[in-house]
C-alpha atoms as a PDB file:
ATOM      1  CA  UNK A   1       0.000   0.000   0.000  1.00  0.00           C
ATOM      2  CA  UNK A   2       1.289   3.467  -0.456  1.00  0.00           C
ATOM      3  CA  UNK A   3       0.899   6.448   1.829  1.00  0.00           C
ATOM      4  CA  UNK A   4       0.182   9.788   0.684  1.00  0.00           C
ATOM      5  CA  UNK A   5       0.031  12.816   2.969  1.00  0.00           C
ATOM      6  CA  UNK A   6       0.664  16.549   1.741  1.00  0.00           C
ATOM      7  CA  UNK A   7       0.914  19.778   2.890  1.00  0.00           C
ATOM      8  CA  UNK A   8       0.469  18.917  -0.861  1.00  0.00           C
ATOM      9  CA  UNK A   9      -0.217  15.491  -1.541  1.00  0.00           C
ATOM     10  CA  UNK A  10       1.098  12.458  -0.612  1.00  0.00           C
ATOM     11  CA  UNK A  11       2.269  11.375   3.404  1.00  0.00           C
ATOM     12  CA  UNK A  12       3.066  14.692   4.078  1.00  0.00           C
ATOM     13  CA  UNK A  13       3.288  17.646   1.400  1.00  0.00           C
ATOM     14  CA  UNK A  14       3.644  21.435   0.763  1.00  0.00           C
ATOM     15  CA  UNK A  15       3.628  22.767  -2.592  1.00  0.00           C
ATOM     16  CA  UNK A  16       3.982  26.389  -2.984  1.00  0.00           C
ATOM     17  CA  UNK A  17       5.516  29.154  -4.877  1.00  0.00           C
ATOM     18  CA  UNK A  18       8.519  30.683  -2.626  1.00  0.00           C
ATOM     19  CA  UNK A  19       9.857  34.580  -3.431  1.00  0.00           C
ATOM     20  CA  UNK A  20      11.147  36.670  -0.912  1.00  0.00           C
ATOM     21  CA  UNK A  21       8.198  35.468   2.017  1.00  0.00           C
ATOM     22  CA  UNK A  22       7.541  32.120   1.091  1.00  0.00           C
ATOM     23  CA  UNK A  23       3.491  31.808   0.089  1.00  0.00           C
ATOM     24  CA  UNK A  24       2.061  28.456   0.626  1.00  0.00           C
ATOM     25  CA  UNK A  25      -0.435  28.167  -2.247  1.00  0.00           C
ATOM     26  CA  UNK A  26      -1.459  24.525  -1.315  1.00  0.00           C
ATOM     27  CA  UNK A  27      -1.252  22.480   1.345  1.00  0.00           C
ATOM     28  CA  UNK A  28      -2.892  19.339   2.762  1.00  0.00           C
ATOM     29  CA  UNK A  29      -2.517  17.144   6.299  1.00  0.00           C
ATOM     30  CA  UNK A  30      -4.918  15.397   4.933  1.00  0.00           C
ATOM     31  CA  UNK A  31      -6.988  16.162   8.581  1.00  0.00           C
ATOM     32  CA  UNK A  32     -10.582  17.275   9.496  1.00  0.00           C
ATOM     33  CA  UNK A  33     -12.807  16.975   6.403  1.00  0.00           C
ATOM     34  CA  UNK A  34     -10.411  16.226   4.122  1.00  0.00           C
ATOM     35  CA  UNK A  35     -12.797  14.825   1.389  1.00  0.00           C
ATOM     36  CA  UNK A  36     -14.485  17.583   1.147  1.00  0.00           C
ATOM     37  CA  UNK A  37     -11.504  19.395  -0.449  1.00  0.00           C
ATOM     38  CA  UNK A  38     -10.873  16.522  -2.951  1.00  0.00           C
ATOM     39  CA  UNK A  39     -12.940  15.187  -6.288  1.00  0.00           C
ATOM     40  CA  UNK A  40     -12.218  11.540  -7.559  1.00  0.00           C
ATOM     41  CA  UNK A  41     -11.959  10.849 -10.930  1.00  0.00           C
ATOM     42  CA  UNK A  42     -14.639   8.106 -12.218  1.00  0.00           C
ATOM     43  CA  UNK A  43     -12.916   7.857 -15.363  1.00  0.00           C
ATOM     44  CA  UNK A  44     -11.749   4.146 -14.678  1.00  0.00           C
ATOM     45  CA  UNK A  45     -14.869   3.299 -13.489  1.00  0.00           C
ATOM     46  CA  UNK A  46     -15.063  -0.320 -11.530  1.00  0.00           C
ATOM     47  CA  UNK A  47     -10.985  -0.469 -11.586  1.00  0.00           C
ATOM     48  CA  UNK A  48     -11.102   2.522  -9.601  1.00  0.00           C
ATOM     49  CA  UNK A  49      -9.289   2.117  -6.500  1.00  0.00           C
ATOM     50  CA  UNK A  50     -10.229   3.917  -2.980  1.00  0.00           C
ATOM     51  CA  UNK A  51      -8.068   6.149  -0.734  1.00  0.00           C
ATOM     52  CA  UNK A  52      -8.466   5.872   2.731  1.00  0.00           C
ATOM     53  CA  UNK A  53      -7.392   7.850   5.754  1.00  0.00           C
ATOM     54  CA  UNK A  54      -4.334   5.781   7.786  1.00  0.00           C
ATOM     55  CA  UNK A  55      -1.288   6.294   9.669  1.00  0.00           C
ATOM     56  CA  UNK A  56       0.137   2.900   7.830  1.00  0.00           C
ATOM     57  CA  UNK A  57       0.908   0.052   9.690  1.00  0.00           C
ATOM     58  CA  UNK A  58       3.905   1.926  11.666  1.00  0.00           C
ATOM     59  CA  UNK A  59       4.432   5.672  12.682  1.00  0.00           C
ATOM     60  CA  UNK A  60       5.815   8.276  14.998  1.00  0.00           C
ATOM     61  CA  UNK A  61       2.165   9.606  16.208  1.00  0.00           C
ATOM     62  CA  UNK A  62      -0.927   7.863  15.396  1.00  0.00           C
ATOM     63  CA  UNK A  63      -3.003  11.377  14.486  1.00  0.00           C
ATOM     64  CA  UNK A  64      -0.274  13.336  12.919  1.00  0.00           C
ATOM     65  CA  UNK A  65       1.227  10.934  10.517  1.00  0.00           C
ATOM     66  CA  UNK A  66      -2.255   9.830   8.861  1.00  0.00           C
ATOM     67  CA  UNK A  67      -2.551  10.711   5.090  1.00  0.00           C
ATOM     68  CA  UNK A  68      -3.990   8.664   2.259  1.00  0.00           C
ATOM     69  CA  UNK A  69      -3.496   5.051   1.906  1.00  0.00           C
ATOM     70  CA  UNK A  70      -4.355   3.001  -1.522  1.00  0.00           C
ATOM     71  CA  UNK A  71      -6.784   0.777  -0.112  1.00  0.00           C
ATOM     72  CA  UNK A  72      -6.767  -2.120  -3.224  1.00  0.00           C
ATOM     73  CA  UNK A  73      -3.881  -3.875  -5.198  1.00  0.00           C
ATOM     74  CA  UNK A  74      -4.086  -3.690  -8.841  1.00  0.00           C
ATOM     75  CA  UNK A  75      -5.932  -0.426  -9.406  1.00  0.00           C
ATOM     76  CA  UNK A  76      -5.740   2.864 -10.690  1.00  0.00           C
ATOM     77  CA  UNK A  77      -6.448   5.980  -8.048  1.00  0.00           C
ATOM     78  CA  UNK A  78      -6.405   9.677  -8.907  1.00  0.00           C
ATOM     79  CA  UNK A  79      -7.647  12.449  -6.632  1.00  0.00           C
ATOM     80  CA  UNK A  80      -7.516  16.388  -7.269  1.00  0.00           C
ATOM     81  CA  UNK A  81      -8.090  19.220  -5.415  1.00  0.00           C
ATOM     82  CA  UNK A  82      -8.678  22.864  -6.362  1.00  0.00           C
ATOM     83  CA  UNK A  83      -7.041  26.548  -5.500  1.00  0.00           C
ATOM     84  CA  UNK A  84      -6.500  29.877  -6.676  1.00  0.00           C
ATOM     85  CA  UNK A  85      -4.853  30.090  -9.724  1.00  0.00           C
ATOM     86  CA  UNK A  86      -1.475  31.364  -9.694  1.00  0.00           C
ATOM     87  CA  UNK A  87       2.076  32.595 -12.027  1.00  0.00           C
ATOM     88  CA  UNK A  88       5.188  31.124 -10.718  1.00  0.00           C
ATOM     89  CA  UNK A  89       6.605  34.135 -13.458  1.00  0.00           C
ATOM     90  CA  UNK A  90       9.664  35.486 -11.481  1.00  0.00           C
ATOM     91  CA  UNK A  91       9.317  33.059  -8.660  1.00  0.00           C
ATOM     92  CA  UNK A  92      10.430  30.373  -7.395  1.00  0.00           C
ATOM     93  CA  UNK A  93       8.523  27.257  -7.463  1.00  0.00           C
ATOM     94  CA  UNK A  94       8.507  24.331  -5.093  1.00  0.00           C
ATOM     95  CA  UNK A  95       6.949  21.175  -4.806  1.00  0.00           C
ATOM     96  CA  UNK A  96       7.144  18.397  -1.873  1.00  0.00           C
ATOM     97  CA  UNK A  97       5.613  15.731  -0.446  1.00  0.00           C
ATOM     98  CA  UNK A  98       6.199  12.214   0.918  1.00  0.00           C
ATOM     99  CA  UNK A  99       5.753   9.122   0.186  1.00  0.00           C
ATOM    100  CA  UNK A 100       5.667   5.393   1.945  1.00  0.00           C
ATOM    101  CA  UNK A 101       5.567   2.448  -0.057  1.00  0.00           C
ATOM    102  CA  UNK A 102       4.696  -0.368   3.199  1.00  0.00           C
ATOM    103  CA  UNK A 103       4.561  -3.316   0.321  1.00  0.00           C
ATOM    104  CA  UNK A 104       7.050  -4.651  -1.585  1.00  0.00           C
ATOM    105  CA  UNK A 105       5.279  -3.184  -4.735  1.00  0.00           C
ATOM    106  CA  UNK A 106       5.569  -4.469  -8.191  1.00  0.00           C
ATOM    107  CA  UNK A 107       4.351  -1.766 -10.039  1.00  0.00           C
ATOM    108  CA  UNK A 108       3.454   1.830  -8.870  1.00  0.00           C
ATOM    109  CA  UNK A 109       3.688   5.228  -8.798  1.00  0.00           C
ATOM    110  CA  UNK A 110       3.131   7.925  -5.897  1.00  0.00           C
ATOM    111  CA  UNK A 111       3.994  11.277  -8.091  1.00  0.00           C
ATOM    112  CA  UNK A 112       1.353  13.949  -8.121  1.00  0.00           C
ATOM    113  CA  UNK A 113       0.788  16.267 -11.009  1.00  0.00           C
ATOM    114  CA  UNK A 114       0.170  20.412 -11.401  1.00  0.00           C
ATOM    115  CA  UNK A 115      -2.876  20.943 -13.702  1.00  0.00           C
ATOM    116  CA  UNK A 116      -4.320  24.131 -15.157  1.00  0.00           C
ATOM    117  CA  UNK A 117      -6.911  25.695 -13.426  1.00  0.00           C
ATOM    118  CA  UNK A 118      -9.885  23.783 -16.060  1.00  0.00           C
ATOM    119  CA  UNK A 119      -8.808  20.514 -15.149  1.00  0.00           C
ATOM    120  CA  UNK A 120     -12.077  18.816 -15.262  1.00  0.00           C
ATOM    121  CA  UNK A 121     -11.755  16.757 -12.190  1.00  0.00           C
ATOM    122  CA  UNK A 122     -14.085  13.615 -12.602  1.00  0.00           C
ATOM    123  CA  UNK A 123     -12.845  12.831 -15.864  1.00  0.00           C
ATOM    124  CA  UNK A 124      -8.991  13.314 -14.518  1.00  0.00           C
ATOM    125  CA  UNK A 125      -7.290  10.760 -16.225  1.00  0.00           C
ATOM    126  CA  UNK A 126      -3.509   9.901 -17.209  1.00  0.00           C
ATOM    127  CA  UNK A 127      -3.717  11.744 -20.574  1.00  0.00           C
ATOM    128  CA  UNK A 128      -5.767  14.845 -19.119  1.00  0.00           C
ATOM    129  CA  UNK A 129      -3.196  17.695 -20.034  1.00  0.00           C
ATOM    130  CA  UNK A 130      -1.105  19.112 -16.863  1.00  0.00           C
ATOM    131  CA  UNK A 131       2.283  21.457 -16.305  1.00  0.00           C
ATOM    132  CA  UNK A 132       4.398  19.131 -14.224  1.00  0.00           C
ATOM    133  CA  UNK A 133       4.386  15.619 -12.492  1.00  0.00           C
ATOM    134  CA  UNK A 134       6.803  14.532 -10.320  1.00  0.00           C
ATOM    135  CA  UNK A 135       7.336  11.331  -8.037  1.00  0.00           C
ATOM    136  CA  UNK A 136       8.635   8.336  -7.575  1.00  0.00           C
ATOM    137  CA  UNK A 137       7.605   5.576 -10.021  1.00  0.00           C
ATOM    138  CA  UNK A 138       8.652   1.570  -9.560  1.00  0.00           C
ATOM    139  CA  UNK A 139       7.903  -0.966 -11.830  1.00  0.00           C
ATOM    140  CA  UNK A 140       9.835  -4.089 -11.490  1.00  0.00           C
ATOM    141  CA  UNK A 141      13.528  -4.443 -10.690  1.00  0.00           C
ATOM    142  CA  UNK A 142      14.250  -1.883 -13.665  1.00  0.00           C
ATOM    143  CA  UNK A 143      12.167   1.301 -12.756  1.00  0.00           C
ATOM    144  CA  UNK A 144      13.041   2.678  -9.673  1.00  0.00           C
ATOM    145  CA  UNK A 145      13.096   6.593 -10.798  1.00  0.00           C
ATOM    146  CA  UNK A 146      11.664   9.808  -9.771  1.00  0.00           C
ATOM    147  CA  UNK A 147       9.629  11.463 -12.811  1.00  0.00           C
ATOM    148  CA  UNK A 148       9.982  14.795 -13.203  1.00  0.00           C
ATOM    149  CA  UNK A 149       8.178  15.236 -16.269  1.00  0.00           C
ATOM    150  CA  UNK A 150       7.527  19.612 -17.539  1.00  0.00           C
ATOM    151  CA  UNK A 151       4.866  20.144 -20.366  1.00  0.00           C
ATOM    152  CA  UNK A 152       6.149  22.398 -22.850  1.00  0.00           C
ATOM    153  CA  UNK A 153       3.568  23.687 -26.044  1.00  0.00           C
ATOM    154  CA  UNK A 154       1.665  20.727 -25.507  1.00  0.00           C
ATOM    155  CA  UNK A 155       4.759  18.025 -25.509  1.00  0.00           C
ATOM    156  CA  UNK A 156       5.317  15.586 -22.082  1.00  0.00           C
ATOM    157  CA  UNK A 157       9.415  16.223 -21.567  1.00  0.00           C
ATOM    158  CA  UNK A 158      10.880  13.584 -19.062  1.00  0.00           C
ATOM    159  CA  UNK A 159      14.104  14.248 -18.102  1.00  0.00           C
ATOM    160  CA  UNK A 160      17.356  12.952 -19.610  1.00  0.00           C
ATOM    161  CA  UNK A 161      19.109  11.977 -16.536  1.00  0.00           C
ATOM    162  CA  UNK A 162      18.306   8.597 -14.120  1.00  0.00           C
ATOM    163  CA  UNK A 163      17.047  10.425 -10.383  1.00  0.00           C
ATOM    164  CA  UNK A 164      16.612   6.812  -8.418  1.00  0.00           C
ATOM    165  CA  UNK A 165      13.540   6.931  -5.940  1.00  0.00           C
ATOM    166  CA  UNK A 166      13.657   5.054  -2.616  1.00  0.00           C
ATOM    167  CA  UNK A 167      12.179   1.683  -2.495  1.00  0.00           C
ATOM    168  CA  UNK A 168      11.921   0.537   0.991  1.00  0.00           C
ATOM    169  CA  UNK A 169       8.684   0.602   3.185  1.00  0.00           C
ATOM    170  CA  UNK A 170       9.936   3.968   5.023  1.00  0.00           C
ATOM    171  CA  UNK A 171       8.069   7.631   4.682  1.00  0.00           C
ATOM    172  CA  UNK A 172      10.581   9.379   2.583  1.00  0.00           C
ATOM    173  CA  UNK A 173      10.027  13.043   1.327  1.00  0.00           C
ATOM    174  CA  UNK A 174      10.465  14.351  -2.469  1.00  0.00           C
ATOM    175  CA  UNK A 175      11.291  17.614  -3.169  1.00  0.00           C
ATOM    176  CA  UNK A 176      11.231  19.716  -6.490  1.00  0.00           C
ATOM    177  CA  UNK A 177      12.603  23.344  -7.046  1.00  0.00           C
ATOM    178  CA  UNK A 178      11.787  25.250 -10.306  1.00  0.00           C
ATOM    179  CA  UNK A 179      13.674  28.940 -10.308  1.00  0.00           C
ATOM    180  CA  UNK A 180      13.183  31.724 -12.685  1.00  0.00           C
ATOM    181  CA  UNK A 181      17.012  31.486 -14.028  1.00  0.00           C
ATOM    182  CA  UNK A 182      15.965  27.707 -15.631  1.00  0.00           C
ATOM    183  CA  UNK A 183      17.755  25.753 -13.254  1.00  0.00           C
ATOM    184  CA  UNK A 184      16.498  23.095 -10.772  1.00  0.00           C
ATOM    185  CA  UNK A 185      17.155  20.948  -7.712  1.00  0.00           C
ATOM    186  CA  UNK A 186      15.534  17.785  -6.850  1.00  0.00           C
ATOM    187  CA  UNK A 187      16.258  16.595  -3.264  1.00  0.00           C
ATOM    188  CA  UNK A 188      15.059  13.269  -1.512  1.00  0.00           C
ATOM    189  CA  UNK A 189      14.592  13.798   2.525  1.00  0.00           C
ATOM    190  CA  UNK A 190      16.310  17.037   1.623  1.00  0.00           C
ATOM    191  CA  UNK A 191      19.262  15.883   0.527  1.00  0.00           C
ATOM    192  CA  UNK A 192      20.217  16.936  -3.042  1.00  0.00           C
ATOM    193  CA  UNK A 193      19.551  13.974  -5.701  1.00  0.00           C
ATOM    194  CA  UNK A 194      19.953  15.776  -9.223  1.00  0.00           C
ATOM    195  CA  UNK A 195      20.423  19.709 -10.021  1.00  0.00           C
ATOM    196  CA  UNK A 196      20.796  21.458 -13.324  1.00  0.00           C
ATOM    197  CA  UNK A 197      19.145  23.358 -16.104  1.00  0.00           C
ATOM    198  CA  UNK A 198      16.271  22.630 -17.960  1.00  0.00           C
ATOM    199  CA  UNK A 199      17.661  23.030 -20.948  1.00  0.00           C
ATOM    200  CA  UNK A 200      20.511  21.128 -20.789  1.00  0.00           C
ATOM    201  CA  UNK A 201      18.621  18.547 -18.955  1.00  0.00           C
ATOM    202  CA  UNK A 202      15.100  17.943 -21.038  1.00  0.00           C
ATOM    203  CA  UNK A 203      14.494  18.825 -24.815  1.00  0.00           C
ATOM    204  CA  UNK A 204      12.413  21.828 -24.413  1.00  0.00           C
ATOM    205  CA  UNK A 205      14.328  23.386 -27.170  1.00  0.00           C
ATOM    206  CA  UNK A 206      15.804  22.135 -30.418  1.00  0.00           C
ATOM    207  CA  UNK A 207      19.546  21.854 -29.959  1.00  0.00           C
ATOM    208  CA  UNK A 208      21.853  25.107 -30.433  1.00  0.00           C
ATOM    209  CA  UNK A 209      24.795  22.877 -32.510  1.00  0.00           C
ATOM    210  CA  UNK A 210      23.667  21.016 -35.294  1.00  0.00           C
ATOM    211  CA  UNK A 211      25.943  19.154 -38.074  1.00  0.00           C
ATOM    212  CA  UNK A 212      27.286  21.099 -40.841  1.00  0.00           C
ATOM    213  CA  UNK A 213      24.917  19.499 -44.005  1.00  0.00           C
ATOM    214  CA  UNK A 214      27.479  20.444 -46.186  1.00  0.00           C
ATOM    215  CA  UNK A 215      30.556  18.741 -44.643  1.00  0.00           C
ATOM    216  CA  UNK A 216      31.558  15.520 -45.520  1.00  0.00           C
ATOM    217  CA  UNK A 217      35.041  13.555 -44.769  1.00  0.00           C
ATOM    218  CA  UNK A 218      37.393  14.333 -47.303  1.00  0.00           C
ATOM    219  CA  UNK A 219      37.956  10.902 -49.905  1.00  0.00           C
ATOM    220  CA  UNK A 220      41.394  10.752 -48.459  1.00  0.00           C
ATOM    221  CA  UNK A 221      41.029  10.451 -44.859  1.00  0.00           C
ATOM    222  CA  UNK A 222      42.222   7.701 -43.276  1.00  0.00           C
ATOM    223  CA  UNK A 223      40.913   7.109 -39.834  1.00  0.00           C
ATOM    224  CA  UNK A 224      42.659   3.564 -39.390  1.00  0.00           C
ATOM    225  CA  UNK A 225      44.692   3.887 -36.207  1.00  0.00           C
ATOM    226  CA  UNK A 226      45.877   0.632 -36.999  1.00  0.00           C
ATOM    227  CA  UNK A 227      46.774  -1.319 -39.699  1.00  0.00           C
ATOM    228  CA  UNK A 228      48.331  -5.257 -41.362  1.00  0.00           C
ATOM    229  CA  UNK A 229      52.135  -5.338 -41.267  1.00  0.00           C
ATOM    230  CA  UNK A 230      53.122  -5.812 -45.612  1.00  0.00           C
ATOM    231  CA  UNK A 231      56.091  -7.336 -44.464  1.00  0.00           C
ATOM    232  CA  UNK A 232      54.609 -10.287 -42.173  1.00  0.00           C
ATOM    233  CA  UNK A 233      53.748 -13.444 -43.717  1.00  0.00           C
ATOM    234  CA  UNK A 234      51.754 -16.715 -42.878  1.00  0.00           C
ATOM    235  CA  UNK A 235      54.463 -19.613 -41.260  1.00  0.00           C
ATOM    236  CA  UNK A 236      54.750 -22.292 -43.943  1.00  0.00           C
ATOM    237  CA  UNK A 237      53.245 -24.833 -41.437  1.00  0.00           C
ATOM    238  CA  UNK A 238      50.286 -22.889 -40.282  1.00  0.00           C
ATOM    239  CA  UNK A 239      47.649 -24.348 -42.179  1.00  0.00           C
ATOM    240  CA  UNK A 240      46.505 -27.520 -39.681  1.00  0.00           C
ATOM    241  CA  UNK A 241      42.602 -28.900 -39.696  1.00  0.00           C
ATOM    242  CA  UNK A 242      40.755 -27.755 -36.796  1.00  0.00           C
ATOM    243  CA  UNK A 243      39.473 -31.495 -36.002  1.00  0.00           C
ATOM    244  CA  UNK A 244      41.271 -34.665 -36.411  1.00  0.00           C
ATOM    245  CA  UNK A 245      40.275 -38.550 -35.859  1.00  0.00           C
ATOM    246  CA  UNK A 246      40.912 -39.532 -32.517  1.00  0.00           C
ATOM    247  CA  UNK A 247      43.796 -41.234 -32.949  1.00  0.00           C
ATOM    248  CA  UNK A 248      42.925 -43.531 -29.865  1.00  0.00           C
ATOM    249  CA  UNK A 249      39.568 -44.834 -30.926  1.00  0.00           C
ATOM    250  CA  UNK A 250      39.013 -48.328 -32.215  1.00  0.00           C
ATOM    251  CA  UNK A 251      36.480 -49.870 -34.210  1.00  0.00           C
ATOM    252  CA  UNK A 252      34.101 -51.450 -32.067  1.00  0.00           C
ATOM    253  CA  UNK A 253      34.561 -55.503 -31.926  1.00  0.00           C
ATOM    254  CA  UNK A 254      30.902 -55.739 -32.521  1.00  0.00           C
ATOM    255  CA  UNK A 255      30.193 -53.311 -35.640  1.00  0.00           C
ATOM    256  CA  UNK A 256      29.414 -55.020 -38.850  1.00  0.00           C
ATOM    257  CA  UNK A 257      30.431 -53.402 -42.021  1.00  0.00           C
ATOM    258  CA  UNK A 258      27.803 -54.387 -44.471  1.00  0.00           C
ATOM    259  CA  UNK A 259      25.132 -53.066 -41.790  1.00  0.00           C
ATOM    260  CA  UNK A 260      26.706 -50.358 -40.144  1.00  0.00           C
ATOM    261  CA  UNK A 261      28.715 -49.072 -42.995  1.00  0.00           C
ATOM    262  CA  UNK A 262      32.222 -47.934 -42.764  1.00  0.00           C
ATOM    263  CA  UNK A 263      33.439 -47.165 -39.235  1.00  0.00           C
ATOM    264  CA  UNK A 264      35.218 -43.990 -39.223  1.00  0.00           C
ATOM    265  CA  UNK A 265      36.830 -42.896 -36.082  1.00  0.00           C
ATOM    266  CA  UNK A 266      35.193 -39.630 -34.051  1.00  0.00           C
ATOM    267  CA  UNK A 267      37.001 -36.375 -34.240  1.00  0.00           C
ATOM    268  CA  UNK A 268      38.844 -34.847 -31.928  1.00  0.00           C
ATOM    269  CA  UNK A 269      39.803 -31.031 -31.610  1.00  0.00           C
ATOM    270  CA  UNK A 270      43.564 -30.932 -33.329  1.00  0.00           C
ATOM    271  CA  UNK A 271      45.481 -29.446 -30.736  1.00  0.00           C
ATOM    272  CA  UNK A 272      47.696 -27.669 -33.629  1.00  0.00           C
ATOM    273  CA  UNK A 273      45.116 -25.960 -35.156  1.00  0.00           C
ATOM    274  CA  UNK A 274      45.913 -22.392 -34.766  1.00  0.00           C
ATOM    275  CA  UNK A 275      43.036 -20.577 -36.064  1.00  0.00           C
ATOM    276  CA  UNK A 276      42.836 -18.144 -38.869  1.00  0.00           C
ATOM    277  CA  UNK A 277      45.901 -16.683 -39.941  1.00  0.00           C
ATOM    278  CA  UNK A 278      46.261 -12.646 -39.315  1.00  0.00           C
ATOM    279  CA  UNK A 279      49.090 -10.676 -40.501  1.00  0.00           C
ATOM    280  CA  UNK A 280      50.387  -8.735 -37.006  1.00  0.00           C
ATOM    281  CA  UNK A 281      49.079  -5.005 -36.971  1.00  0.00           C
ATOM    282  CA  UNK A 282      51.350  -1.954 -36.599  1.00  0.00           C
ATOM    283  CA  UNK A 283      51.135   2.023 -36.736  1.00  0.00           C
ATOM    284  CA  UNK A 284      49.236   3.556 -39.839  1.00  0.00           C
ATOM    285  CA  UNK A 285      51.938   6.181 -40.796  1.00  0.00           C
ATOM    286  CA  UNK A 286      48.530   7.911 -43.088  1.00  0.00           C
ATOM    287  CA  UNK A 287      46.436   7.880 -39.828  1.00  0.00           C
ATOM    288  CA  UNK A 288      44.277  11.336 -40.474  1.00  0.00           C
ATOM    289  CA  UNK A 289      42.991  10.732 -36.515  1.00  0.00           C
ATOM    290  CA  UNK A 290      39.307  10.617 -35.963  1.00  0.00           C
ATOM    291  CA  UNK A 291      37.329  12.901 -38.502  1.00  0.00           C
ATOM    292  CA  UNK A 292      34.708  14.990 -36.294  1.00  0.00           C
ATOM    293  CA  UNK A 293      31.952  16.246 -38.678  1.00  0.00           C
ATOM    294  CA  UNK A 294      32.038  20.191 -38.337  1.00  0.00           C
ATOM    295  CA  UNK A 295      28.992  21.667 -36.827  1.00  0.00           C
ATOM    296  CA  UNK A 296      27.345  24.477 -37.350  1.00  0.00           C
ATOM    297  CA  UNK A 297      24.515  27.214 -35.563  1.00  0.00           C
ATOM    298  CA  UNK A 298      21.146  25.673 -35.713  1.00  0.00           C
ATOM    299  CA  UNK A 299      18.671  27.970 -37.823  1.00  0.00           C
ATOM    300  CA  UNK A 300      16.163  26.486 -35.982  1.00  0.00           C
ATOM    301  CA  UNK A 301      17.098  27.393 -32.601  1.00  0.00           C
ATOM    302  CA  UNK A 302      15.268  29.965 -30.396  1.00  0.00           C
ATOM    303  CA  UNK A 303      16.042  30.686 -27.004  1.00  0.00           C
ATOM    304  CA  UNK A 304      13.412  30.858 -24.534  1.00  0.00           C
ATOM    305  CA  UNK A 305      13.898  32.640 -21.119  1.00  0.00           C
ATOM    306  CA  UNK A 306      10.881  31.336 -19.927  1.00  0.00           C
ATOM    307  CA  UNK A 307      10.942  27.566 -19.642  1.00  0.00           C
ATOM    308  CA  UNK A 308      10.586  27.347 -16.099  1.00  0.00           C
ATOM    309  CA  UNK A 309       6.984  29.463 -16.799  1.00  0.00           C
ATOM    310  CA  UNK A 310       3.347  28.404 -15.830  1.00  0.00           C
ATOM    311  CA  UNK A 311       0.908  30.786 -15.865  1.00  0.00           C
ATOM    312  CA  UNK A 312      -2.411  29.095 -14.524  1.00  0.00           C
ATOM    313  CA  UNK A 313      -1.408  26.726 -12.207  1.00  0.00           C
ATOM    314  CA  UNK A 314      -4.657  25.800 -10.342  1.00  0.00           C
ATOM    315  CA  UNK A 315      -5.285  21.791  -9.235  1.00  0.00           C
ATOM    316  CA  UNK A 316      -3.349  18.753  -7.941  1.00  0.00           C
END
């Protein structure tokens, strides 16, 4: 089962925009009427799962450390919740929340999502359209990752580099930061897991180098570090078969010619069989080195200032 609480969304969570006095747009102990402030999607209809309200099966304080708990293997669950719509435009944005997987798991996910503000929240589904998801996802002994996954002019960018998620049964909590210079930090119990740009690190934009069309390797390049020695040649008495009759069989007392045909002894790797014969390689005195195909400025590049950017940010 996985726990979710958030002063955003999963065991414990706080997503918010932070500038010079940090402002908490969303939070969520998951306490007092807490279903009031959430819709569930119906879109998967009977393989729906159910959240419910639980500390797990261990904790520090019975009250404090509830939060939402997937109540049924082998289902899909998706809740959202509503606020103000805001611009993270000159801000910095941060997003956090924890996570306990208390099963071995086989497949799952416990990322949440940042929709725009018309996210129509019964039919949520996995392709409804949203800004940013980010989480841990496992899925067999090959996925253990966090997502962090940015929506650029309607394209789903997940990020180049591997960010390994936790996969124990403890309450661990995920962190992403989004600033207004394009870079980012994603921490795991607030320790610092990946950093960098976004544009180094996703394919918002189309690349700044590309290769010069009009280059090609000249006809007499040679890029053969190595090559065969003219002057060495094959030993006369290279040439041996690579099996030979076992020179230590016999023809069995009992086989019979005219019905068994003619015995011929079993072969036996030749232990002078020396494989193919290959001349001994030396230094190419023509080596050119490796030929690196010239590039040139992509026409098709445009900067963008703004990739870090959402302007109507308003569900979970």
């Amino acid at each position: 089962m996985i726990n979710i609480k958030m002063k955003i969304l999963c065991l414990f969570a706080v997503f918010g925009v932070i500038f010079a006095d940090p402002a908490v747009y969303f939070q969520e102990a998951f306490d007092g009427d807490w279903e009031s402030r959430w819709v569930e999607s119906t879109h998967k209809g009977s393989e729906a799962g159910k959240f419910k309200l639980s500390a797990g099966k261990f904790y520090g304080d019975a009250e404090k450390d509830k939060g939402i708990q997937t109540s049924q293997d082998a289902r899909f669950y998706g809740l959202s919740a509503k606020f103000e719509p805001f611009s993270n435009e000159g801000k910095t944005l941060v997003i956090q929340f924890t996570v306990k997987h208390e099963q071995n798991i086989d497949c799952g996910g416990g990322y949440a999502k940042i929709f725009p503000k018309g996210l129509e929240q019964t039919a949520m589904h996995g392709e409804s359209p949203y800004y940013i998801m980010f989480g841990p996802d496992i899925c067999g002994p090959g996925t253990k990752k966090v997502h962090v996954i940015f929506n650029y002019k309607g394209q789903n960018l997940l990020t180049k580099k591997d960010i390994r998620c936790k996969d124990d049964v403890f309450t661990h909590l995920y962190t992403l930061i989004v600033r207004p210079d394009n870079t980012y930090e994603v921490k795991i119990d607030n320790v610092k897991a990946e950093s960098g740009t976004l544009e180094a690190d996703w394919d918002f934009l189309k690349p700044k180098k590309i290769k010069d069309p009009e280059a090609k390797k000249p006809e007499d390049w040679d890029d053969r570090e190595k090559i065969d020695d003219p002057e060495d040649t094959k030993p006369a008495d290279w040439d041996k078969p690579e099996h030979v009759a076992d020179p230590d069989a016999k023809k069995p007392d009992d086989w019979d010619d005219e019905m068994d045909g003619e015995w011929e002894p079993p072969m036996i790797d030749n232990p002078d069989y020396k494989g193919e014969w290959k001349p001994k390689q030396i230094e190419n005195p023509s080596y050119s080195g490796k030929w690196v195909h010239p590039e040139i400025d992509n026409p098709e590049y445009e900067a963008d200032e703004n990739l870090y950017r959402y302007s109507e940010s308003g569900a979970l």
